[in-house]
N, C-alpha and C. Protein backbone atom coordinates (compact mmCIF):
# COMPACT_ATOMS: atom_id res chain seq x y z
N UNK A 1 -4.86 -11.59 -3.42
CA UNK A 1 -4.77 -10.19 -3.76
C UNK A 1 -5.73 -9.33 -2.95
N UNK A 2 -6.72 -9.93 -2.23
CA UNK A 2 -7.79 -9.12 -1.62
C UNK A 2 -6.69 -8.57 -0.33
N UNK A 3 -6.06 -9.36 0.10
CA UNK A 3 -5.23 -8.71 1.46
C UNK A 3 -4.30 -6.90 0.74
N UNK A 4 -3.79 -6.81 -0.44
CA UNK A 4 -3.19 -5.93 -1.09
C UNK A 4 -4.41 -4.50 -0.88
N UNK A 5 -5.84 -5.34 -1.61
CA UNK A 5 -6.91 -4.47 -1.72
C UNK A 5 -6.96 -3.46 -0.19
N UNK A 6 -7.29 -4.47 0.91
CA UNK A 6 -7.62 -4.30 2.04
C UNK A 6 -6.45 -3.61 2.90
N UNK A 7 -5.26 -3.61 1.99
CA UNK A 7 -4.26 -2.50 2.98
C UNK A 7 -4.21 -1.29 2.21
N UNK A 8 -4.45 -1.62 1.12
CA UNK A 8 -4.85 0.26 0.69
C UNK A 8 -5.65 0.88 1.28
N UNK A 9 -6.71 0.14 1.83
CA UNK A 9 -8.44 0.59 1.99
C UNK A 9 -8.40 1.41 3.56
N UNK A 10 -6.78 0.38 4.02
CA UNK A 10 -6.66 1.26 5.74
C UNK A 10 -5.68 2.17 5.73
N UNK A 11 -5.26 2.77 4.52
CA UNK A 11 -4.26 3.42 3.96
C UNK A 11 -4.81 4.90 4.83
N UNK A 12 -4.06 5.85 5.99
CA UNK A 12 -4.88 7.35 5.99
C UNK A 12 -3.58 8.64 5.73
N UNK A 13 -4.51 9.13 4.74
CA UNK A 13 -3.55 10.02 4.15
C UNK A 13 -4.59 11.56 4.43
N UNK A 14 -3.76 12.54 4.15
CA UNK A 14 -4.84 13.81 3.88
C UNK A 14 -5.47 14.09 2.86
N UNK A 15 -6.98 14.62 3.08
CA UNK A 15 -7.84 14.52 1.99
C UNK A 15 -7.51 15.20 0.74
N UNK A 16 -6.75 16.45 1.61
CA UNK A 16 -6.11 17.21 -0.19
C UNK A 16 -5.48 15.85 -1.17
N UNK A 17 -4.53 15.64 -0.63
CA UNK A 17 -3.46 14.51 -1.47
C UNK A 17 -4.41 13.02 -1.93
N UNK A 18 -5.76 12.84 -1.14
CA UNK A 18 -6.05 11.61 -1.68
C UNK A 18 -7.77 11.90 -2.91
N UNK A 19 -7.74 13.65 -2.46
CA UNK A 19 -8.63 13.85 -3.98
C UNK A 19 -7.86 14.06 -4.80
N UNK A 20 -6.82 14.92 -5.04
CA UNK A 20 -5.42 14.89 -6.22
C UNK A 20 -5.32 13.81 -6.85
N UNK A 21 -4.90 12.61 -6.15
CA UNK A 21 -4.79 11.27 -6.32
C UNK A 21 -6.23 10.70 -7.12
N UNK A 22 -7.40 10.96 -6.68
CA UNK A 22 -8.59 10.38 -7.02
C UNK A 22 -8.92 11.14 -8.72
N UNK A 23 -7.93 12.32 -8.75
CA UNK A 23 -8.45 12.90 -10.24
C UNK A 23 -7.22 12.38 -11.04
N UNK A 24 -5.86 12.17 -10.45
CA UNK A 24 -5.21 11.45 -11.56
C UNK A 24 -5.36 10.46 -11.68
N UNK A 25 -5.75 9.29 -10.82
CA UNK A 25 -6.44 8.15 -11.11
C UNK A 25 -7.13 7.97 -12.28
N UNK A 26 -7.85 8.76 -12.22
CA UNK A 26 -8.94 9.04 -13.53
C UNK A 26 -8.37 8.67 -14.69
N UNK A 27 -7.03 9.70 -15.00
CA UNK A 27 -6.35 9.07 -15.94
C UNK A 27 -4.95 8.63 -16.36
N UNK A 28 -5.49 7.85 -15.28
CA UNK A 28 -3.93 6.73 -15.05
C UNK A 28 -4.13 5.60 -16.52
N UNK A 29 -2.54 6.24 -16.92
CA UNK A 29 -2.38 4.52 -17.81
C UNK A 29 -1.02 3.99 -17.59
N UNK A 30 -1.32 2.60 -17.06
CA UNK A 30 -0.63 2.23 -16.59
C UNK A 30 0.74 1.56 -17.06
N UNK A 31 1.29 1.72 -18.60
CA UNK A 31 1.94 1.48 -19.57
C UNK A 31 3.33 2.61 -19.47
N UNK A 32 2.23 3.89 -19.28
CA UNK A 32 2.92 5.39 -19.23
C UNK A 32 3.33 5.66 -17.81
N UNK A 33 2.27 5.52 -17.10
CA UNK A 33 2.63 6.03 -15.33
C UNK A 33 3.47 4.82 -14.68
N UNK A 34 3.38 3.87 -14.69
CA UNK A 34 3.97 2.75 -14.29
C UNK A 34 5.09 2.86 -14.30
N UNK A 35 5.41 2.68 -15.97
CA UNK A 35 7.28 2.63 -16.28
C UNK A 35 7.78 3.82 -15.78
N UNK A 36 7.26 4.93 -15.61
CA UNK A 36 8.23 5.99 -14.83
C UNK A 36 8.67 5.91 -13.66
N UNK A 37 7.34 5.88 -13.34
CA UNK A 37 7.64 5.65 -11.28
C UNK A 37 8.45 4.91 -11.21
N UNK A 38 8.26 3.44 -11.64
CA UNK A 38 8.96 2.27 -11.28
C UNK A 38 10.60 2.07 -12.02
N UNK A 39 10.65 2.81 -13.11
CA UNK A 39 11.53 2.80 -13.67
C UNK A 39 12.14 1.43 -14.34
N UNK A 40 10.83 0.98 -14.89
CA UNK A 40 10.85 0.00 -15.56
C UNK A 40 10.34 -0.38 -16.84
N UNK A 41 11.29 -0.85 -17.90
CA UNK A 41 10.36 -0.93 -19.20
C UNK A 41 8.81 -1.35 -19.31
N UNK A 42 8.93 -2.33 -18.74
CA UNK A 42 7.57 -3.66 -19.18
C UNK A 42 6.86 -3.61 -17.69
N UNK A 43 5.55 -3.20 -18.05
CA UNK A 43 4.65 -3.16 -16.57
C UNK A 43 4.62 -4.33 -16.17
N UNK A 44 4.50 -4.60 -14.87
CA UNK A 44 4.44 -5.94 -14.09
C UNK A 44 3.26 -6.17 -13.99
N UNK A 45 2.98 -7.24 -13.34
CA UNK A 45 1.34 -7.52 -13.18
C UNK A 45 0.86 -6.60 -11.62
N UNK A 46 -0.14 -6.60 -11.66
CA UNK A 46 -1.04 -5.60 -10.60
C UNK A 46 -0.26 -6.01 -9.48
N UNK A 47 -0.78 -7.13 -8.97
CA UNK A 47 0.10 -7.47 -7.44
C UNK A 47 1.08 -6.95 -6.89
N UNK A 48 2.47 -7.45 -7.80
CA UNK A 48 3.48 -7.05 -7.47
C UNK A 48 3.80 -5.28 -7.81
N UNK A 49 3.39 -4.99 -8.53
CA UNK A 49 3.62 -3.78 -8.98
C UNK A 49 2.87 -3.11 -7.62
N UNK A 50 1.68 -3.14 -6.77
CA UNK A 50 1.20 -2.58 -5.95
C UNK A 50 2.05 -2.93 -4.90
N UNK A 51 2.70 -3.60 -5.12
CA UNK A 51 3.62 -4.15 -3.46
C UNK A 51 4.21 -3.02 -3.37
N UNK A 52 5.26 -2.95 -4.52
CA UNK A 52 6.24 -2.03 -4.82
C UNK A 52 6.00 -0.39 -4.41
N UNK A 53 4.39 -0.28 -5.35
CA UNK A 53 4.22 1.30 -5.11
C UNK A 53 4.02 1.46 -3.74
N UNK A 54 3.75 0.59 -2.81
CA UNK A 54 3.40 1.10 -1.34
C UNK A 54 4.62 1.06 -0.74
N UNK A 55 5.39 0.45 -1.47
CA UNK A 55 6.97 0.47 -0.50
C UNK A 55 7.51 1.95 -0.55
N UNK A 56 6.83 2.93 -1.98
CA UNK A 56 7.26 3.76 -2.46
C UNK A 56 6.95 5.01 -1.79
N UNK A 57 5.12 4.65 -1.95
CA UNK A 57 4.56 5.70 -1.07
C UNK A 57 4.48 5.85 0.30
N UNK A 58 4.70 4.30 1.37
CA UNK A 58 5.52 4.43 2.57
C UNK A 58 6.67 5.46 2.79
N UNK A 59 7.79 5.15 2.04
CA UNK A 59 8.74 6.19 1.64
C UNK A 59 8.62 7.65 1.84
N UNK A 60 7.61 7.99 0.97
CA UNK A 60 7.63 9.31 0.31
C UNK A 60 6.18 9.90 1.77
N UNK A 61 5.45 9.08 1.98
CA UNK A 61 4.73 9.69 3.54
C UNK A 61 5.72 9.69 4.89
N UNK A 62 6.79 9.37 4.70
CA UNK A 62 7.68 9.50 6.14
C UNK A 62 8.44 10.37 5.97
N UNK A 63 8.76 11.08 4.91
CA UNK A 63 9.29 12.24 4.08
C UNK A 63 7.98 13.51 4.50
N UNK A 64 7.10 13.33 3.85
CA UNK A 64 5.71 14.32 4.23
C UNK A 64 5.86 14.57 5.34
N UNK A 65 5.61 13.39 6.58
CA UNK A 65 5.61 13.53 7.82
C UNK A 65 6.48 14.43 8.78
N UNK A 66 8.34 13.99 8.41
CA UNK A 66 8.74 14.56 8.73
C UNK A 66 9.69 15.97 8.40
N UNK A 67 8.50 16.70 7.26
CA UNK A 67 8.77 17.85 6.84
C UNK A 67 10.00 17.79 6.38
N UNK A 68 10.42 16.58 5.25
CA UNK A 68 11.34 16.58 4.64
C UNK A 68 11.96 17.43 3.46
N UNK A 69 12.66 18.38 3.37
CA UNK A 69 12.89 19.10 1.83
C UNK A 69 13.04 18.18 0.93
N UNK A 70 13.29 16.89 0.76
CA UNK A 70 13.28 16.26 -0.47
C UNK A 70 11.63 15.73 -1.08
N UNK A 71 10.45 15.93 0.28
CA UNK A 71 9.68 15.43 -0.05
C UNK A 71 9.05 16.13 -1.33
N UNK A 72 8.40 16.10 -2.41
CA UNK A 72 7.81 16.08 -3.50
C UNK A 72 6.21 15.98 -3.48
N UNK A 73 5.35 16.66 -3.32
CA UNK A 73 3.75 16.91 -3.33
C UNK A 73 3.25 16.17 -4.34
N UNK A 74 3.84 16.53 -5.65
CA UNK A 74 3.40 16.20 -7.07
C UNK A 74 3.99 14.74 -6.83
N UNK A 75 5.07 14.70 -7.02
CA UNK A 75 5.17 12.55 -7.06
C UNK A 75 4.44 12.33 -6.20
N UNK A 76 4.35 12.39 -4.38
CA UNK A 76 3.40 11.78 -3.97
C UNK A 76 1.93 11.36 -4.37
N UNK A 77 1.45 12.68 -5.16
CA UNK A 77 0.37 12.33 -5.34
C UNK A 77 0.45 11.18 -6.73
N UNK A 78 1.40 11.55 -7.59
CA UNK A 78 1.60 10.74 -8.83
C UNK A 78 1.42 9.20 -8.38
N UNK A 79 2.24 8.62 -7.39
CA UNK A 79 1.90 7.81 -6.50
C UNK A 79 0.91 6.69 -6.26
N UNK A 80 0.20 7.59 -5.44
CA UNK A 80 -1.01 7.67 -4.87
C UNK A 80 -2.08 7.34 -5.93
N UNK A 81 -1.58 8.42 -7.26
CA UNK A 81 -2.84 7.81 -8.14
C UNK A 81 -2.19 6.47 -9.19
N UNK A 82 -1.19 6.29 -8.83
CA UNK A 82 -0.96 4.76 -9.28
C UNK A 82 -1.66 3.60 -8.24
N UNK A 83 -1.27 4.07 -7.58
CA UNK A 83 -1.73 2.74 -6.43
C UNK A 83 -3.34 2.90 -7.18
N UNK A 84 -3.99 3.48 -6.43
CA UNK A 84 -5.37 3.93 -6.99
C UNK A 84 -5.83 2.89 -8.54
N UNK A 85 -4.92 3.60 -9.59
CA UNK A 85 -5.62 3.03 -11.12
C UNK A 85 -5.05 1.27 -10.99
N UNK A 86 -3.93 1.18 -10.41
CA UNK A 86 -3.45 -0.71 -10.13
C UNK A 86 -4.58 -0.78 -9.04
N UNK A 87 -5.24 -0.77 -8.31
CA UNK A 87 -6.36 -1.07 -7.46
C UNK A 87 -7.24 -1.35 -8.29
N UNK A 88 -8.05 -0.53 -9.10
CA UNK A 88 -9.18 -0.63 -9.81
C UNK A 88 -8.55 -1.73 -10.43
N UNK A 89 -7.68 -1.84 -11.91
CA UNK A 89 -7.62 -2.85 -12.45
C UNK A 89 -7.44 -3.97 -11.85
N UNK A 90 -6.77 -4.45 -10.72
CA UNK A 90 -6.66 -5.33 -9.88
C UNK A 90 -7.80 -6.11 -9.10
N UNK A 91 -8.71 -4.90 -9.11
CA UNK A 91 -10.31 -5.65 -8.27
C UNK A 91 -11.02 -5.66 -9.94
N UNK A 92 -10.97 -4.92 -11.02
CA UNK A 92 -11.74 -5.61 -11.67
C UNK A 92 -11.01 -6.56 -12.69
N UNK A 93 -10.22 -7.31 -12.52
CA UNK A 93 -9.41 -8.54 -13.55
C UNK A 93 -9.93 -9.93 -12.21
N UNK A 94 -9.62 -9.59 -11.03
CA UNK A 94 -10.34 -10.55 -9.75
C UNK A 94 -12.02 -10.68 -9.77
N UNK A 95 -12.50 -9.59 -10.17
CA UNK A 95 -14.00 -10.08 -10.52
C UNK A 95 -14.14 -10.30 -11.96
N UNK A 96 -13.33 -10.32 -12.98
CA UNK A 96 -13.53 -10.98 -13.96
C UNK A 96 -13.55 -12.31 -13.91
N UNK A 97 -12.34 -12.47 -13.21
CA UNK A 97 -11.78 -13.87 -13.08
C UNK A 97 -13.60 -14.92 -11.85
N UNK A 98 -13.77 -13.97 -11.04
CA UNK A 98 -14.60 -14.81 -10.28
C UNK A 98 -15.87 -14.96 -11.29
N UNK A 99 -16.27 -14.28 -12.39
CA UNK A 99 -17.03 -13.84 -12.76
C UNK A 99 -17.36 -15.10 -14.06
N UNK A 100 -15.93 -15.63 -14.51
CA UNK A 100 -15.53 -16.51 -15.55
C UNK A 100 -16.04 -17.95 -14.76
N UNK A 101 -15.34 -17.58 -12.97
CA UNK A 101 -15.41 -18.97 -13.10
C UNK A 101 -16.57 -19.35 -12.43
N UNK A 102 -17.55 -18.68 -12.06
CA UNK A 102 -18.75 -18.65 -12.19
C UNK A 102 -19.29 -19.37 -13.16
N UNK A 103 -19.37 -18.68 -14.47
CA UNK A 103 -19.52 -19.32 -15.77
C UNK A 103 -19.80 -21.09 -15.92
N UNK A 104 -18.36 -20.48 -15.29
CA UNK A 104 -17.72 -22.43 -15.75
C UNK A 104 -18.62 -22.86 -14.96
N UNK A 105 -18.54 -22.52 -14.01
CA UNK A 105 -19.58 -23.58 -12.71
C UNK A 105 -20.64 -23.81 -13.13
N UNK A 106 -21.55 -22.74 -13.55
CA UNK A 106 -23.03 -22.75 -14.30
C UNK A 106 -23.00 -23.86 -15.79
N UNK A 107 -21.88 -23.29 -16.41
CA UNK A 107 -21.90 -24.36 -17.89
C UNK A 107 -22.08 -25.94 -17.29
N UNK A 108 -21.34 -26.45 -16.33
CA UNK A 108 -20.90 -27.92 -15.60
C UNK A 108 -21.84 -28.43 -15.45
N UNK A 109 -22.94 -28.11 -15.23
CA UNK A 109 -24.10 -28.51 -14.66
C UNK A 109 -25.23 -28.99 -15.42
């Protein structure tokens, strides 16, 4: 999952759209924002669900780019702050997890 992390991280967008993004992040839940975008009942797990949103927001930046009338400001950013709140939970359930098995390692001994 760190490779997922690390292609958001080279992700370049404009700063308007990626502070927008950084305040709905804030309050992204991912139960509510998820199933819309994705148009799916039952949230998926982080991974795949981030595959997806970048297939989405690929999409919707080649639209931006080329001064598309269908493009949409507000979903993009809606987007954007999904990827964002599945990032956070995604790096912190991976440092839980390293964090557990840490644990274990220390208990073994």
């Amino acid at each position: 999952m760190q490779d997922i992390l690390s292609l958001l991280s080279s992700l370049r967008r404009p700063r308007l759209l990626i502070r927008a993004a950084r305040i709905g992040a804030d309050d992204y839940r991912r139960e509510h924002h998820l199933s819309r975008i994705l148009g799916i009942e039952t949230p998926m797990r982080s991974g795949p669900a981030l595959m997806q949103l970048l297939e989405i927001e690929d999409a919707m930046n080649g639209r931006r780019r080329a001064a598309d009338g269908a493009y949409s400001v507000a979903r993009h950013v809606e987007v954007l702050a999904a990827l964002m709140g599945e990032a956070r939970l995604l790096a912190a359930s991976s440092a839980g997890h390293a964090e557990a098995s840490r644990d274990d390692a220390v208990g073994a001994m």
